[in-house]
C-alpha atoms as a PDB file:
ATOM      1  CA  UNK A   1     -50.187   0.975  18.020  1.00  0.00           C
ATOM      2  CA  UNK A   2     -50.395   1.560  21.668  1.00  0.00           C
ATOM      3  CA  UNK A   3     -51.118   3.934  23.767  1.00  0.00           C
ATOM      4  CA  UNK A   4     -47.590   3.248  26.048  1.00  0.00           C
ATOM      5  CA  UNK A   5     -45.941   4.383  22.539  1.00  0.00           C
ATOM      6  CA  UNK A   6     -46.699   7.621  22.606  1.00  0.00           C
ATOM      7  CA  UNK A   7     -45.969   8.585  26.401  1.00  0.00           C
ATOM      8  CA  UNK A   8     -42.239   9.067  25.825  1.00  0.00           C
ATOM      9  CA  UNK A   9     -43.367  11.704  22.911  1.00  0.00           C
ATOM     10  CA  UNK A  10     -45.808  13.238  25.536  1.00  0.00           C
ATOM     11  CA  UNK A  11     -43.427  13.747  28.039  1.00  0.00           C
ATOM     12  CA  UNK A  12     -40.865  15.378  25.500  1.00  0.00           C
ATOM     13  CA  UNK A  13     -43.224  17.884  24.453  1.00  0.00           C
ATOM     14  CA  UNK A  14     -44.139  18.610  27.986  1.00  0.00           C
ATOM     15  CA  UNK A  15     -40.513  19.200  29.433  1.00  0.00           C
ATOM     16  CA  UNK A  16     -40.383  21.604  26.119  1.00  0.00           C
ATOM     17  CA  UNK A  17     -43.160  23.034  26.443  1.00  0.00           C
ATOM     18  CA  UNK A  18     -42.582  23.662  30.180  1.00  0.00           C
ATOM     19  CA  UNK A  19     -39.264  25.163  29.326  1.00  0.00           C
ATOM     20  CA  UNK A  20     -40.312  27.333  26.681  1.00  0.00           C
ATOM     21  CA  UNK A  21     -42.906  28.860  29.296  1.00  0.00           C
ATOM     22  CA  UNK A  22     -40.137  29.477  32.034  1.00  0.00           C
ATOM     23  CA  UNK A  23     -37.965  31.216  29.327  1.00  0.00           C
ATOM     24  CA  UNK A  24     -40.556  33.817  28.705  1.00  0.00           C
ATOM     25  CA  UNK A  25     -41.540  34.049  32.450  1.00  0.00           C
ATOM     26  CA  UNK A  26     -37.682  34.591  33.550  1.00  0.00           C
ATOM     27  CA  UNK A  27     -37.580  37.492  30.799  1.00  0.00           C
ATOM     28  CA  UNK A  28     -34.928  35.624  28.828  1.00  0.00           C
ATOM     29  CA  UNK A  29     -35.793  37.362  25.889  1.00  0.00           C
ATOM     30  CA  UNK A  30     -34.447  40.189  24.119  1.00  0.00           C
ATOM     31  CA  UNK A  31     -35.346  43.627  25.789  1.00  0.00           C
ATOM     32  CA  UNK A  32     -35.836  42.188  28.836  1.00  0.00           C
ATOM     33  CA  UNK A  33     -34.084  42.711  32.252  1.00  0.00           C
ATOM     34  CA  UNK A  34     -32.175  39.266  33.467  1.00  0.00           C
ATOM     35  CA  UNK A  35     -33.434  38.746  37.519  1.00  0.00           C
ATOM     36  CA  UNK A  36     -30.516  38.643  39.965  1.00  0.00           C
ATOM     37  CA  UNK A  37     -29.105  35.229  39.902  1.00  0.00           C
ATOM     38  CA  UNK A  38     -26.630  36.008  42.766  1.00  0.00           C
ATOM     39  CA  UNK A  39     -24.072  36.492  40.747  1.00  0.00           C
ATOM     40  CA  UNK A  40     -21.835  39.065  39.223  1.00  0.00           C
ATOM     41  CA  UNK A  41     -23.655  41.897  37.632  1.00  0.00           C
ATOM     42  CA  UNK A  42     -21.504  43.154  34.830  1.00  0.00           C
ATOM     43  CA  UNK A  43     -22.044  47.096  33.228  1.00  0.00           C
ATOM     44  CA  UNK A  44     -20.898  48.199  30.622  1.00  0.00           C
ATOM     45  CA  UNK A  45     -20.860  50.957  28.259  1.00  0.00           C
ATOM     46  CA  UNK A  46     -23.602  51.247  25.734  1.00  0.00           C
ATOM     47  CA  UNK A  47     -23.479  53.797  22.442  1.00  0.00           C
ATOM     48  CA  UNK A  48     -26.712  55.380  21.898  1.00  0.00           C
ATOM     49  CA  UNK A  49     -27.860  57.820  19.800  1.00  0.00           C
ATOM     50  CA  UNK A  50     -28.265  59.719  23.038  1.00  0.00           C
ATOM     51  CA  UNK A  51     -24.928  59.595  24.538  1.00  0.00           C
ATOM     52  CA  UNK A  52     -22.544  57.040  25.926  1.00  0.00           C
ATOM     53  CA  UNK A  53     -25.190  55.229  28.749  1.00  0.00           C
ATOM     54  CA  UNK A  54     -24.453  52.624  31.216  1.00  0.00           C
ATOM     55  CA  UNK A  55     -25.472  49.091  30.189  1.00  0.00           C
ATOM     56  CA  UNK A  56     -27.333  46.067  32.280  1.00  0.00           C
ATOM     57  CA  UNK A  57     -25.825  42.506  32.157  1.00  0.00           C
ATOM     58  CA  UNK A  58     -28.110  42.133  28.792  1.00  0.00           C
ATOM     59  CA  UNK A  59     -26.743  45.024  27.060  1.00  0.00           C
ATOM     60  CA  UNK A  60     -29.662  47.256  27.270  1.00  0.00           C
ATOM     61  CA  UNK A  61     -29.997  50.777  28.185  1.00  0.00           C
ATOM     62  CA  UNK A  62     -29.931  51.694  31.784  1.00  0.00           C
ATOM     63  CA  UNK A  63     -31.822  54.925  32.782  1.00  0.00           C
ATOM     64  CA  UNK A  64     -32.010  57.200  36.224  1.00  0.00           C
ATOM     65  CA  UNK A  65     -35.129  59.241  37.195  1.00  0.00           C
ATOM     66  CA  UNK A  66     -33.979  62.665  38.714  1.00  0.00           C
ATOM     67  CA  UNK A  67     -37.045  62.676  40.867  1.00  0.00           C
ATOM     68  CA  UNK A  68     -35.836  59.856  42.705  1.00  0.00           C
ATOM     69  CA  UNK A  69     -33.833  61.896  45.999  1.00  0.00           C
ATOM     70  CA  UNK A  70     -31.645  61.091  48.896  1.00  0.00           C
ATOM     71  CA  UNK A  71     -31.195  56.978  46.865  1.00  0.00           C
ATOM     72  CA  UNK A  72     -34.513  56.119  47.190  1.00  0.00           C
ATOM     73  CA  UNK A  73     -36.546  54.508  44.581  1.00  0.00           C
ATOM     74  CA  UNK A  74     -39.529  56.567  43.452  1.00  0.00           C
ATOM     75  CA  UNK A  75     -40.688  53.972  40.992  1.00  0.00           C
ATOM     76  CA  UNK A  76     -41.416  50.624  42.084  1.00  0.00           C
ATOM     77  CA  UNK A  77     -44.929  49.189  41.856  1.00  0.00           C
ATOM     78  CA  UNK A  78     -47.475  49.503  39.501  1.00  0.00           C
ATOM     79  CA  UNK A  79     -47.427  51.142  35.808  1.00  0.00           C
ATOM     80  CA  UNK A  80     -44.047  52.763  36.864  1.00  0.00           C
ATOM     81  CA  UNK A  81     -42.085  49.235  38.014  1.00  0.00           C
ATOM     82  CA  UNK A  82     -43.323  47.885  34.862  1.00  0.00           C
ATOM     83  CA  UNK A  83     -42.600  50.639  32.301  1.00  0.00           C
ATOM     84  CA  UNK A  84     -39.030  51.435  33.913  1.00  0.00           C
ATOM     85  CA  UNK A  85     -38.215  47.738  35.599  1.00  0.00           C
ATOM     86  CA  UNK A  86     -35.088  48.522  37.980  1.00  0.00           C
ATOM     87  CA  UNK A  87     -31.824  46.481  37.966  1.00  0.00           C
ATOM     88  CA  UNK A  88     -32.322  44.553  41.023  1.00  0.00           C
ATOM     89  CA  UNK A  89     -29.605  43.070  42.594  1.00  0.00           C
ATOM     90  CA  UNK A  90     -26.577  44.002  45.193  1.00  0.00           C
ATOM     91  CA  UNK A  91     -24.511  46.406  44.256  1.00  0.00           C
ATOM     92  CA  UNK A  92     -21.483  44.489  45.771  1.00  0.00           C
ATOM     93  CA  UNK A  93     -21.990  42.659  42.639  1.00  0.00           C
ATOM     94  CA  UNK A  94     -21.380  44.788  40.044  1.00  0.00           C
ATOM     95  CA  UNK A  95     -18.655  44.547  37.788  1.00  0.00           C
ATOM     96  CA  UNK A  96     -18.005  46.948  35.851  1.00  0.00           C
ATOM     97  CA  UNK A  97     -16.682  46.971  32.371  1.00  0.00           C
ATOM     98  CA  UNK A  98     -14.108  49.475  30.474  1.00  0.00           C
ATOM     99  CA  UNK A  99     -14.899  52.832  30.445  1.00  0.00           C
ATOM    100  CA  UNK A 100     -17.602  52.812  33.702  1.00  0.00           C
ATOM    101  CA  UNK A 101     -16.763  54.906  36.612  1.00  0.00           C
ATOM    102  CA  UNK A 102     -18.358  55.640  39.305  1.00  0.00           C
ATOM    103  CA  UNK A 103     -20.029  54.224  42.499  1.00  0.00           C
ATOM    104  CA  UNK A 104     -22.534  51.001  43.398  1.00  0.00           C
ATOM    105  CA  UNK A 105     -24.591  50.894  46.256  1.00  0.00           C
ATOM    106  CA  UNK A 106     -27.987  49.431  46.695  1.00  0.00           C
ATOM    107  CA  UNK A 107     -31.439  50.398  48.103  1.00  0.00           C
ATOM    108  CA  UNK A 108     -33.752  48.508  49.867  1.00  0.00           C
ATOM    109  CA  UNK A 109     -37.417  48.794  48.668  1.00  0.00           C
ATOM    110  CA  UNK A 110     -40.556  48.741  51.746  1.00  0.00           C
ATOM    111  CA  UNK A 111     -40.967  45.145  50.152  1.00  0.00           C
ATOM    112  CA  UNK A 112     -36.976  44.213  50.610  1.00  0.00           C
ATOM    113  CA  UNK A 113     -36.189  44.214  46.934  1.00  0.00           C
ATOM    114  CA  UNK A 114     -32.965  45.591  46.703  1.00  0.00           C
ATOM    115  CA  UNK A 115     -32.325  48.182  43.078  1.00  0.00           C
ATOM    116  CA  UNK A 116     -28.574  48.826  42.272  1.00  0.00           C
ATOM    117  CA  UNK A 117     -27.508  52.131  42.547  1.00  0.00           C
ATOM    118  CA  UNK A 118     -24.941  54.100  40.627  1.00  0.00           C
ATOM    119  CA  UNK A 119     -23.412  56.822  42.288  1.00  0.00           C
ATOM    120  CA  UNK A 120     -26.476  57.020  44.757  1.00  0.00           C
ATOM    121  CA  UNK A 121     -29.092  56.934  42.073  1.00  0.00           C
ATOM    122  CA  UNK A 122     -30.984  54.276  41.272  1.00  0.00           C
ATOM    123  CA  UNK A 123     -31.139  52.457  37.908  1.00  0.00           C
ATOM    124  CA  UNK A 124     -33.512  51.051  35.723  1.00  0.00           C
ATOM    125  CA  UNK A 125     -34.316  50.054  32.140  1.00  0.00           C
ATOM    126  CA  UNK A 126     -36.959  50.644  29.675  1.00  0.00           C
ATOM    127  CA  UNK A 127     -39.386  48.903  28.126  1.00  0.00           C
ATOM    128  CA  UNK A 128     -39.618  50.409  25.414  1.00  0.00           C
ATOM    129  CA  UNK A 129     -35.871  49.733  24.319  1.00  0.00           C
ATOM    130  CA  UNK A 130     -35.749  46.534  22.479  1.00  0.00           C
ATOM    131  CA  UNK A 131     -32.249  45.790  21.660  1.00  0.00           C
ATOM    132  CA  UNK A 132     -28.916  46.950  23.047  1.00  0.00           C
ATOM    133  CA  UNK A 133     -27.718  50.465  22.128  1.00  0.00           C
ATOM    134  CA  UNK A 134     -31.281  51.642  22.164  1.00  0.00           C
ATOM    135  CA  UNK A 135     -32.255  54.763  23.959  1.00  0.00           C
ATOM    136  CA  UNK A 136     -36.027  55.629  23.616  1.00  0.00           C
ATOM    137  CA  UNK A 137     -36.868  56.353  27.067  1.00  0.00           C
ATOM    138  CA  UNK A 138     -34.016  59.270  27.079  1.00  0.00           C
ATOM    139  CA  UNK A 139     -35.810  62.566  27.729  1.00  0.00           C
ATOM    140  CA  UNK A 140     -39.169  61.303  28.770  1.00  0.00           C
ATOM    141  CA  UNK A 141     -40.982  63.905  30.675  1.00  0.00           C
ATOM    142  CA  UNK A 142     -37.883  65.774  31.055  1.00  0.00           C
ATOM    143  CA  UNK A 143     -37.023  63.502  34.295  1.00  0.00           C
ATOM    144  CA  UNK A 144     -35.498  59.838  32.696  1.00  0.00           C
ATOM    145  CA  UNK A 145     -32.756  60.069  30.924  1.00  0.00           C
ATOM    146  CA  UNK A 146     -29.531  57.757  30.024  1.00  0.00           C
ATOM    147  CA  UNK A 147     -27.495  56.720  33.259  1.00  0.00           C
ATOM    148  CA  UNK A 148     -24.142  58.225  32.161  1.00  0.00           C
ATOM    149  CA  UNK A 149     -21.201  56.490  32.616  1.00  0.00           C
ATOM    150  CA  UNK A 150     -18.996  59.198  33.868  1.00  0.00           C
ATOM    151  CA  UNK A 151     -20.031  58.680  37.612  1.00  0.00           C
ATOM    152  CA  UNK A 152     -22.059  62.231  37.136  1.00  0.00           C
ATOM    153  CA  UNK A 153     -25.401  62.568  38.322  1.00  0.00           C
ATOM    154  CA  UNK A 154     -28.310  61.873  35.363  1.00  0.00           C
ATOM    155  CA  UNK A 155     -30.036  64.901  34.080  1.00  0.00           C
ATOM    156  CA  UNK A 156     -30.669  66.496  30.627  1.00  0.00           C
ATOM    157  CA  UNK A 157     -27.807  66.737  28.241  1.00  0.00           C
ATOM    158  CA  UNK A 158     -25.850  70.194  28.327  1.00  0.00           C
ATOM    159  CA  UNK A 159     -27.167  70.346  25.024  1.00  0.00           C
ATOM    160  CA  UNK A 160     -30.762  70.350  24.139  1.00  0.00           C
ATOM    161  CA  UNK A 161     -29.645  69.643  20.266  1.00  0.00           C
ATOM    162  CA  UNK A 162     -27.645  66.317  20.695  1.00  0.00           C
ATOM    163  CA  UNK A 163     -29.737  63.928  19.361  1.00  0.00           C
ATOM    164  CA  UNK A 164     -32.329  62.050  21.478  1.00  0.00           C
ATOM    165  CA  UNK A 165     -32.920  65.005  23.825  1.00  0.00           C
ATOM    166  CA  UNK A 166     -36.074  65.682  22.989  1.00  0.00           C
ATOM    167  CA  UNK A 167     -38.445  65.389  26.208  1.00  0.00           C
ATOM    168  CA  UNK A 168     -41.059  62.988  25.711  1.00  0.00           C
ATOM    169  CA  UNK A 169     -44.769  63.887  27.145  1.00  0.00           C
ATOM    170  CA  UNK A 170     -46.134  61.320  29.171  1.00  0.00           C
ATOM    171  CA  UNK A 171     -49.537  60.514  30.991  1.00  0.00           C
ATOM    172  CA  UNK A 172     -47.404  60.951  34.144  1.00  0.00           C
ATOM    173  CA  UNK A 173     -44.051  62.653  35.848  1.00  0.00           C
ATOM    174  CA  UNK A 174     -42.886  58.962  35.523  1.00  0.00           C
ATOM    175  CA  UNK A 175     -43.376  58.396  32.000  1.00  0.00           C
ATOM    176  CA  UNK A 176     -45.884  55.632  31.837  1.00  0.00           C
END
C-alpha cells in the first residue's frame, strides 16, 4: 500500500480528535457550567435534598455567597472562580422556567466578565455537584448556600435540621 492511502484516515482521526479536545475545553461535560453563547439563558427549578434551588441552563445547582454585598462578585479569580465558577452571561438573557421568581441583573467584573445576578446577588455553581439535583456545596462555611427560587435573598435555611444544612468547614470563608 501507499502512503496517500492512509491520509484520508489521518485526517479523520485528527478532526475527531480535535473535536473531542474542544468538547472537554468548552466544559461540555456533565457538571460543568455551559459558557455564554449569546443566547437565551434558561433557569429553572432544581429539587435537592437541600431545598428547591435555582438551576443553570445544564441543570445543575446554582449557589449565592452571602459575603458577596451591594451585587458585587467576591469570588472571581483564583481557587474561588474555580471551586464556585459563576454563571456568566447577561442577565437580559435569562429565561426563566416555571416556578422561578425573582429578578436578573448582571455585574461587571474589573476584567469585564459579566456574572448573572438574581435578585442582586450573584450566582454561581459548584464543582463539586456532578449531576443535576445535586446540592453539596449547600452550607459550606456557613456563607454558600442554594440560590432559592423564591426571589428571597440566599442564606441558611430557617431550619438548621432540613437536610443538607449542615455547614461545611473549609480552608477558607469561600469554601475552597
Amino acid at each position: 500500500m501507499r502512503l496517500s492511502s492512509y491520509r484520508p484516515r489521518a485526517a479523520l482521526s485528527l478532526v475527531a480528535g480535535a473535536a473531542l479536545f474542544l468538547a472537554a475545553c468548552t466544559g461540555a461535560g456533565s457538571g460543568s457550567p455551559p459558557a455564554s453563547s449569546g443566547g437565551a439563558l434558561n433557569v429553572t427549578v432544581s429539587h435537592t435534598a437541600a431545598g428547591d434551588a435555582l438551576a443553570g441552563p445544564n441543570g445543575m445547582t446554582l449557589y449565592v455567597l452571602t459575603l458577596d454585598v451591594g451585587g458585587k462578585s467576591t469570588c472571581t479569580s483564583g481557587s474561588c472562580a474555580a471551586t464556585w465558577p459563576a454563571l456568566k452571561g447577561d442577565g437580559s438573557q435569562v429565561t426563566a422556567g416555571s416556578g422561578v421568581s425573582g429578578t436578573w441583573g448582571t455585574t461587571t467584573w474589573s476584567d469585564g466578565t459579566k456574572q448573572v445576578t438574581h435578585n442582586g446577588q450573584p450566582v454561581y455553581y459548584y464543582s463539586g455537584d456532578s449531576a443535576a439535583g445535586d446540592s453539596t456545596g449547600q452550607g459550606t462555611n456557613n456563607t454558600w448556600f442554594i440560590a432559592p427560587v423564591d426571589g428571597s435573598q440566599g442564606g441558611p435555611p430557617a431550619s438548621q435540621g432540613s437536610p443538607g444544612a449542615t455547614p461545611k468547614a473549609s480552608k477558607s470563608s469561600y469554601g475552597y
